[in-house]
Protein backbone atom coordinates (compact mmCIF):
# COMPACT_ATOMS: atom_id res chain seq x y z
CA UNK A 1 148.44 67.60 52.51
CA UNK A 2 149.70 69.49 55.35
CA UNK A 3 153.45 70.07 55.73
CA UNK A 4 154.78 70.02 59.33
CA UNK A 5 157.23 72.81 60.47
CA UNK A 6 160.88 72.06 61.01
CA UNK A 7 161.47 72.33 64.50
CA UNK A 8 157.87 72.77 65.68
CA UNK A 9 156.26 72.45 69.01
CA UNK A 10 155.85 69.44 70.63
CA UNK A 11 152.61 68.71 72.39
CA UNK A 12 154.38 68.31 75.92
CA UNK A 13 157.39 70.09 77.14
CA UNK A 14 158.60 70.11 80.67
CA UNK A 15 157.59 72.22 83.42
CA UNK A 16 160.32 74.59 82.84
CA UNK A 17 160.16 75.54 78.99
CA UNK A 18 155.97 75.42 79.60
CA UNK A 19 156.53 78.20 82.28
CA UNK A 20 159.07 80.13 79.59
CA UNK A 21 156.44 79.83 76.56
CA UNK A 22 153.50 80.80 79.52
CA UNK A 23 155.83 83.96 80.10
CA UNK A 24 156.15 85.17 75.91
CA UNK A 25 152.29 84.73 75.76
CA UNK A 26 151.96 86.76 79.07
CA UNK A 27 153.76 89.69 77.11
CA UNK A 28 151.48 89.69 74.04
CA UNK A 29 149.97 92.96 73.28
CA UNK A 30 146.20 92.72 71.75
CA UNK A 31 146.10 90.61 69.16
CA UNK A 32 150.01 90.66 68.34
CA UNK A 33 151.37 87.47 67.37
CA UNK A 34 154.48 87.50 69.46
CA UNK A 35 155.92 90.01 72.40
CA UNK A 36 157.55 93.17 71.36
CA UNK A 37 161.42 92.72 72.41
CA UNK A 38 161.63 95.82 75.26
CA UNK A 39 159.06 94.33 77.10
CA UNK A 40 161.15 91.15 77.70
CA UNK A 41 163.08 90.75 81.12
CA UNK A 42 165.01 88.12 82.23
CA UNK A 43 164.65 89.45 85.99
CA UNK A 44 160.93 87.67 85.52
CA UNK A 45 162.69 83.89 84.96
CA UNK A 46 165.48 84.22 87.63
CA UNK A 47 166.25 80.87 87.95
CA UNK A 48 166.33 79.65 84.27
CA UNK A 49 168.65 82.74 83.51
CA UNK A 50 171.44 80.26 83.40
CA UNK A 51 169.60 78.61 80.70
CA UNK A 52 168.22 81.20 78.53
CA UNK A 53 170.08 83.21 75.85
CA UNK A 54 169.26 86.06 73.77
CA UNK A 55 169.95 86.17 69.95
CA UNK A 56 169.68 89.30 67.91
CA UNK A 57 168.11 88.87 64.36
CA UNK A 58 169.88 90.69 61.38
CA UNK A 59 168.18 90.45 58.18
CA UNK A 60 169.66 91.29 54.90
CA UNK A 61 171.75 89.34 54.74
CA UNK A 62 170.37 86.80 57.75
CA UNK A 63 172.35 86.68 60.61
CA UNK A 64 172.14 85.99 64.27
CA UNK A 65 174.28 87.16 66.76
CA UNK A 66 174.75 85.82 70.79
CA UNK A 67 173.62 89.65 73.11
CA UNK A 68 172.95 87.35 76.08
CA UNK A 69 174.28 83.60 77.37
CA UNK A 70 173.49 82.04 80.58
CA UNK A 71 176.24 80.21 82.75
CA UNK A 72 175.39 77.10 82.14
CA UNK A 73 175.11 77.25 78.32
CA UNK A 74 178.67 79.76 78.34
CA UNK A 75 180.52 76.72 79.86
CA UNK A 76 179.73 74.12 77.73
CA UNK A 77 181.26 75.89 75.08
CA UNK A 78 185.03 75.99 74.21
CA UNK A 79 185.25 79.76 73.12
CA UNK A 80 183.54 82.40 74.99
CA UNK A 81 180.31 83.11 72.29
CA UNK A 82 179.08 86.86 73.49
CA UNK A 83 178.83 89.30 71.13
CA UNK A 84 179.85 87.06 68.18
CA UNK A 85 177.63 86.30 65.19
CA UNK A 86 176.71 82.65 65.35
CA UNK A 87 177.96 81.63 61.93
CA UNK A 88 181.84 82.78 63.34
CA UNK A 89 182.05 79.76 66.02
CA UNK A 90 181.61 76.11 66.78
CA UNK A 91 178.69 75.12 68.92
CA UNK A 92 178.56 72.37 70.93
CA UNK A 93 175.74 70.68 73.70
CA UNK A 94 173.16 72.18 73.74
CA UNK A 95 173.79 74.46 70.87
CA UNK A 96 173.73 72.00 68.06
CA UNK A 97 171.85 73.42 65.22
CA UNK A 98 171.26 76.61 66.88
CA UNK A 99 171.70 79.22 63.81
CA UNK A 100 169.09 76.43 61.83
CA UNK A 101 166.71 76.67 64.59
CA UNK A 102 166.89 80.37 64.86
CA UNK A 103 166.46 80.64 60.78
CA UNK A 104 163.46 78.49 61.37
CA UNK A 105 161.98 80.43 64.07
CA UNK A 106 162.12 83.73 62.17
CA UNK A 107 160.70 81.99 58.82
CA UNK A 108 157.25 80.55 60.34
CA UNK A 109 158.01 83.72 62.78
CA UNK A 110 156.40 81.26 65.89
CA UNK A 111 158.05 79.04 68.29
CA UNK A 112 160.27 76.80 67.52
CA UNK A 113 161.65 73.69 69.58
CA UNK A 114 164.72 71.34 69.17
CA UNK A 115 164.63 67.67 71.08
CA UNK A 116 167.89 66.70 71.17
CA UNK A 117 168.38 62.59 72.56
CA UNK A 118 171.40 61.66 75.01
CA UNK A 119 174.15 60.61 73.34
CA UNK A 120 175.12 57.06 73.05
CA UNK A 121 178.84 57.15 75.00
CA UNK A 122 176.85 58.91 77.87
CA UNK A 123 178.77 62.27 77.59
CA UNK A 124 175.68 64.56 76.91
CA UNK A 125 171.84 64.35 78.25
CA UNK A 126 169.11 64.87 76.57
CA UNK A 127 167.65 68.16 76.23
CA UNK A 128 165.10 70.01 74.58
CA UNK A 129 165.55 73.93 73.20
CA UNK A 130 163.23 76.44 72.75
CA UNK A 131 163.43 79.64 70.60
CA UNK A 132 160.43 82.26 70.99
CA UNK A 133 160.74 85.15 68.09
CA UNK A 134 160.18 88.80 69.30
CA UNK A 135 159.14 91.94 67.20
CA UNK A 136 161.36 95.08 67.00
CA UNK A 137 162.38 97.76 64.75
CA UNK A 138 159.85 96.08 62.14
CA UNK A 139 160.78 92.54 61.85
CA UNK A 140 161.78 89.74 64.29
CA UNK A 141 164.67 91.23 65.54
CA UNK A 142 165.37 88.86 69.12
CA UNK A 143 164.83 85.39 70.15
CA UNK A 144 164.61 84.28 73.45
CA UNK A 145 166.42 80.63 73.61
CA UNK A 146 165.46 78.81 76.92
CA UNK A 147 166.87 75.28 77.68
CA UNK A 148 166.22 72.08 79.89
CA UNK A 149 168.35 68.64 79.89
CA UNK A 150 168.40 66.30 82.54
């Protein structure tokens, strides 16, 4: 019996995180697994910049902290998040989960993806989150986090 991943792939995703996941393959390097982190820019995905975030990896002991948040993600939160470490704040839509997802992603060192459905009162859409791992300094040391919601 084959286990399935927590938070793994789905076989469709919309336009916008397929053109994001199309982007981390394009940066492969021979037969590399994932992109090495300085080759990523966000200059190449203008217009899902508000969208994306970066987190830095820590390892030893695990941690992930925000180095990058788009617009859009920044003010759906109720605390500015740069700069801090993900386990020191509250996330909220679409950020649910986030530090699991990111602890997932650097485990089965792949992609990850989170499908989160509207909520029932109407407040929040549904969206779906992406996390793509990226090699530096000799482990997974970024993720790029990419978002879409109605």
């Amino acid at each position: 019996m084959t286990a399935s991943k927590p938070y793994e792939l789905p076989k469709k995703m919309s336009p916008e995180l397929e053109r994001v996941v199309a982007y981390w393959r394009s940066l492969l390097r021979g037969s590399a697994e994932m992109p090495f982190a300085d080759d990523l820019s966000l200059e190449a995905l203008p217009d899902m910049a508000p969208r994306l975030a970066l987190v830095e990896v820590f390892t030893l002991p695990e941690r992930f902290r925000l180095s990058f948040i788009g617009g859009e993600l920044a003010t759906k939160q109720t605390e500015p998040l740069l700069g801090k470490y993900l386990d020191e704040v509250e996330l909220y839509f679409p950020l649910e989960f986030l530090r699991s997802q990111a602890s997932a992603t650097v485990e089965s060192a792949s992609p990850t993806c989170h499908a989160q459905a509207a909520s029932k009162d109407g407040e929040h859409a549904a969206y779906s989150r992406l996390m793509l791992p990226m090699w530096g300094d000799g482990h997974i040391s970024l993720i790029l986090v990419a978002l879409d919601w109605d």
